[in-house]
C-alpha atoms as a PDB file:
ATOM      1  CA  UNK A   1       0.000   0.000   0.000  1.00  0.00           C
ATOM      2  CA  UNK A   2       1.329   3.537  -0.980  1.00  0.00           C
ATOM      3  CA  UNK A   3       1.514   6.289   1.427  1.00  0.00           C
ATOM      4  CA  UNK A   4      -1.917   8.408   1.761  1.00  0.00           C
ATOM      5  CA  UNK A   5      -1.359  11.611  -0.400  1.00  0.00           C
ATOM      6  CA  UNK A   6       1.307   9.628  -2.573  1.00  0.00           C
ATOM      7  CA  UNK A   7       0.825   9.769  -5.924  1.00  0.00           C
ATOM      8  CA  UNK A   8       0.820   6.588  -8.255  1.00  0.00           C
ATOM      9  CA  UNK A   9       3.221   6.399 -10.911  1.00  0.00           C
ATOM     10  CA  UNK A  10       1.498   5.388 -14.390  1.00  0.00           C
ATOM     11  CA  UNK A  11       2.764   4.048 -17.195  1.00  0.00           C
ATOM     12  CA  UNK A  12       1.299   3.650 -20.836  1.00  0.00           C
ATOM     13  CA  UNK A  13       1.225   0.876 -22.358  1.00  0.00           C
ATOM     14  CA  UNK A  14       3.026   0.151 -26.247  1.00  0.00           C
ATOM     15  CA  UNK A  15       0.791   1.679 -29.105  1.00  0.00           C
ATOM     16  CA  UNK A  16      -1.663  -0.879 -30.777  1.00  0.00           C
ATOM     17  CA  UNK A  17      -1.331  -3.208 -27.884  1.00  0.00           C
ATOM     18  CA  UNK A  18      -4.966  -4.366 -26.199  1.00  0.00           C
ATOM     19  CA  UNK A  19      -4.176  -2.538 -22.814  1.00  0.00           C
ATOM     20  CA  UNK A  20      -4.052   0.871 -24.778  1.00  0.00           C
ATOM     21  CA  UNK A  21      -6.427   0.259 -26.490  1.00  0.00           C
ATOM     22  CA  UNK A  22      -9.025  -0.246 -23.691  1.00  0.00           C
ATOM     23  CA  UNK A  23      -6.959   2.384 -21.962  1.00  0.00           C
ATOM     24  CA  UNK A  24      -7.989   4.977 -24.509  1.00  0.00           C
ATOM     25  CA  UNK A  25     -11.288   3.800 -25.003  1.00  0.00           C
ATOM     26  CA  UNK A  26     -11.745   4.640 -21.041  1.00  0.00           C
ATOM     27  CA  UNK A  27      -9.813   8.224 -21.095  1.00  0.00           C
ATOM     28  CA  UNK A  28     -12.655   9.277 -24.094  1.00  0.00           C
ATOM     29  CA  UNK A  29     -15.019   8.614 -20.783  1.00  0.00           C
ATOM     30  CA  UNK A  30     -16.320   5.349 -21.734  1.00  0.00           C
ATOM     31  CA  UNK A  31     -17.268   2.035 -19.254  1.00  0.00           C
ATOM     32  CA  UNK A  32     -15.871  -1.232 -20.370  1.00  0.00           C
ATOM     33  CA  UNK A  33     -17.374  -4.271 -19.798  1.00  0.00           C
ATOM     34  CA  UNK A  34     -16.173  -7.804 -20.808  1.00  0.00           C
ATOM     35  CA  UNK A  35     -18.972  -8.564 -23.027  1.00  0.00           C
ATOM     36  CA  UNK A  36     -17.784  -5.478 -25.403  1.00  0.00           C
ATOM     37  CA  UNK A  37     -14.607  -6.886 -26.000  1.00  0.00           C
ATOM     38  CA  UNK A  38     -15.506  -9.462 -28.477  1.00  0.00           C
ATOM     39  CA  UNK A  39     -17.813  -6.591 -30.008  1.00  0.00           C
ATOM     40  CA  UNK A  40     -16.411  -5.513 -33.449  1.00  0.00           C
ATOM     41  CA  UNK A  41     -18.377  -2.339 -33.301  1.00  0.00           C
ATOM     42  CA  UNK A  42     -16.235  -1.072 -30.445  1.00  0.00           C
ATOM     43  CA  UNK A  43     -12.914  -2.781 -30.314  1.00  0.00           C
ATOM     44  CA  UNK A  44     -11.687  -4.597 -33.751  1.00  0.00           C
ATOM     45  CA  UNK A  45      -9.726  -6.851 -33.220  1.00  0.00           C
ATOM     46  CA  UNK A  46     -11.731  -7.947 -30.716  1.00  0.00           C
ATOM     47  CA  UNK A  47     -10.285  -8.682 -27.243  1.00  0.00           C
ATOM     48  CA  UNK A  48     -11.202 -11.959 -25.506  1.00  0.00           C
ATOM     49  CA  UNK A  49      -9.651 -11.770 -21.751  1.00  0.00           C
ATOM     50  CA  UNK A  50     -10.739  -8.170 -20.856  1.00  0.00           C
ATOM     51  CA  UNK A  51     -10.206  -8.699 -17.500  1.00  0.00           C
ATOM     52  CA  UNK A  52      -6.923  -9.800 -18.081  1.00  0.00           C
ATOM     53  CA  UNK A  53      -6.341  -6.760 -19.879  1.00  0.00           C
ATOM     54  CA  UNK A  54      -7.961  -4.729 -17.090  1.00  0.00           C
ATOM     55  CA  UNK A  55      -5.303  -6.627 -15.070  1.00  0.00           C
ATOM     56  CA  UNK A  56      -2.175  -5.190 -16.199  1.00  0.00           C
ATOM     57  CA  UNK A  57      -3.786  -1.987 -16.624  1.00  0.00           C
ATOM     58  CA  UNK A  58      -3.552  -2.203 -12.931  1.00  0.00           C
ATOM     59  CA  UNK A  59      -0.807  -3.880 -11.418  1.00  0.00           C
ATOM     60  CA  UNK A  60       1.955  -3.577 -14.560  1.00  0.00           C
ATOM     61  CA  UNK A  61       1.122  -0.055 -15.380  1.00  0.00           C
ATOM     62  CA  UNK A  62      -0.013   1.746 -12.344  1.00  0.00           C
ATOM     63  CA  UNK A  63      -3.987   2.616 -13.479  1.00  0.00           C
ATOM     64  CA  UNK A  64      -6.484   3.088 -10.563  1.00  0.00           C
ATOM     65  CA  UNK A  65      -9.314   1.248 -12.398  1.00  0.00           C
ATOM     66  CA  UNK A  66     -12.805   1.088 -10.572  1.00  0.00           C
ATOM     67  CA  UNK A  67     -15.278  -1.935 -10.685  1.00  0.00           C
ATOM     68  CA  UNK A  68     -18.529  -2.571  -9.770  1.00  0.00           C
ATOM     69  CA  UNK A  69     -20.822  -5.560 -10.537  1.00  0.00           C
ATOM     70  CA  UNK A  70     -23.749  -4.840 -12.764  1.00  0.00           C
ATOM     71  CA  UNK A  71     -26.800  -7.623 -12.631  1.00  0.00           C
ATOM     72  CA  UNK A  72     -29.108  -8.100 -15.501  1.00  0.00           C
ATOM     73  CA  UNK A  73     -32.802  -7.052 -14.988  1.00  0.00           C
ATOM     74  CA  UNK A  74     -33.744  -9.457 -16.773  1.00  0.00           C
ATOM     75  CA  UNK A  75     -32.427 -12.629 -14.474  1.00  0.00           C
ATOM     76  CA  UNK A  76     -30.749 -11.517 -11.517  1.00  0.00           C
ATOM     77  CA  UNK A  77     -28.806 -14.507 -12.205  1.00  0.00           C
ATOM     78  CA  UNK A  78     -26.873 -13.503 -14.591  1.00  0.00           C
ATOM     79  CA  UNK A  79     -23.705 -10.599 -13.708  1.00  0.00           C
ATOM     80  CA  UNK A  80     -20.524  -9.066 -14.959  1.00  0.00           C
ATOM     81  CA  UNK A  81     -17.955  -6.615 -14.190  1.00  0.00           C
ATOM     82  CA  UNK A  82     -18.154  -2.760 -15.421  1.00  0.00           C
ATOM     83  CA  UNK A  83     -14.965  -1.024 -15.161  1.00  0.00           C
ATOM     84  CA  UNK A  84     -14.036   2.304 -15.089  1.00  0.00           C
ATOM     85  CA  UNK A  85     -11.026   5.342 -14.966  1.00  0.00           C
ATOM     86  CA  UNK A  86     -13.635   7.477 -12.560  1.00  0.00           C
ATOM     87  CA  UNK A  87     -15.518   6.343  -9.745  1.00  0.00           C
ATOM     88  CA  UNK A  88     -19.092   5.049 -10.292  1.00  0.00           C
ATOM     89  CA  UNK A  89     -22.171   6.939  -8.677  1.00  0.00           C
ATOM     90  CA  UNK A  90     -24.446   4.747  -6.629  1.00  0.00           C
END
């Protein structure tokens, strides 16, 4: 754990690479989820381990990344993870 008031150092990751490009896609103000990584309409090539991604967003490059667990209304059942660069609003 760092020291309260310490800032985190950040790193970005190579150009093209899937961590940038969700990285990117996130500054723009945009929510990820994993289901939209194997969307072409938002990230082509798609990206199958997300999370993964999300990952070494974290721990290899520094990112504070938030995530919260989103249910469908549908079938509370069924879940996944939203992530985030800001904090979500309950």
């Amino acid at each position: 754990m760092g020291v309260i008031g310490e800032e985190r150092k950040t790193k970005i990751p190579p150009a093209g690479s899937q961590a940038r490009r969700i990285l990117d896609f996130m500054k723009r103000g945009n929510t990820v989820t994993s289901g939209m990584g194997v969307d072409k309409a938002i990230f082509d090539p798609i990206i199958m381990r997300l999370p993964n991604r999300i990952g070494e967003l974290r721990h290899k490059y520094g990112h504070t990344i938030y995530q919260r667990e989103v249910r469908s209304k549908t079938n509370k059942r069924v879940k996944w993870q939203e992530y985030s660069l800001t904090p979500f609003e309950d």
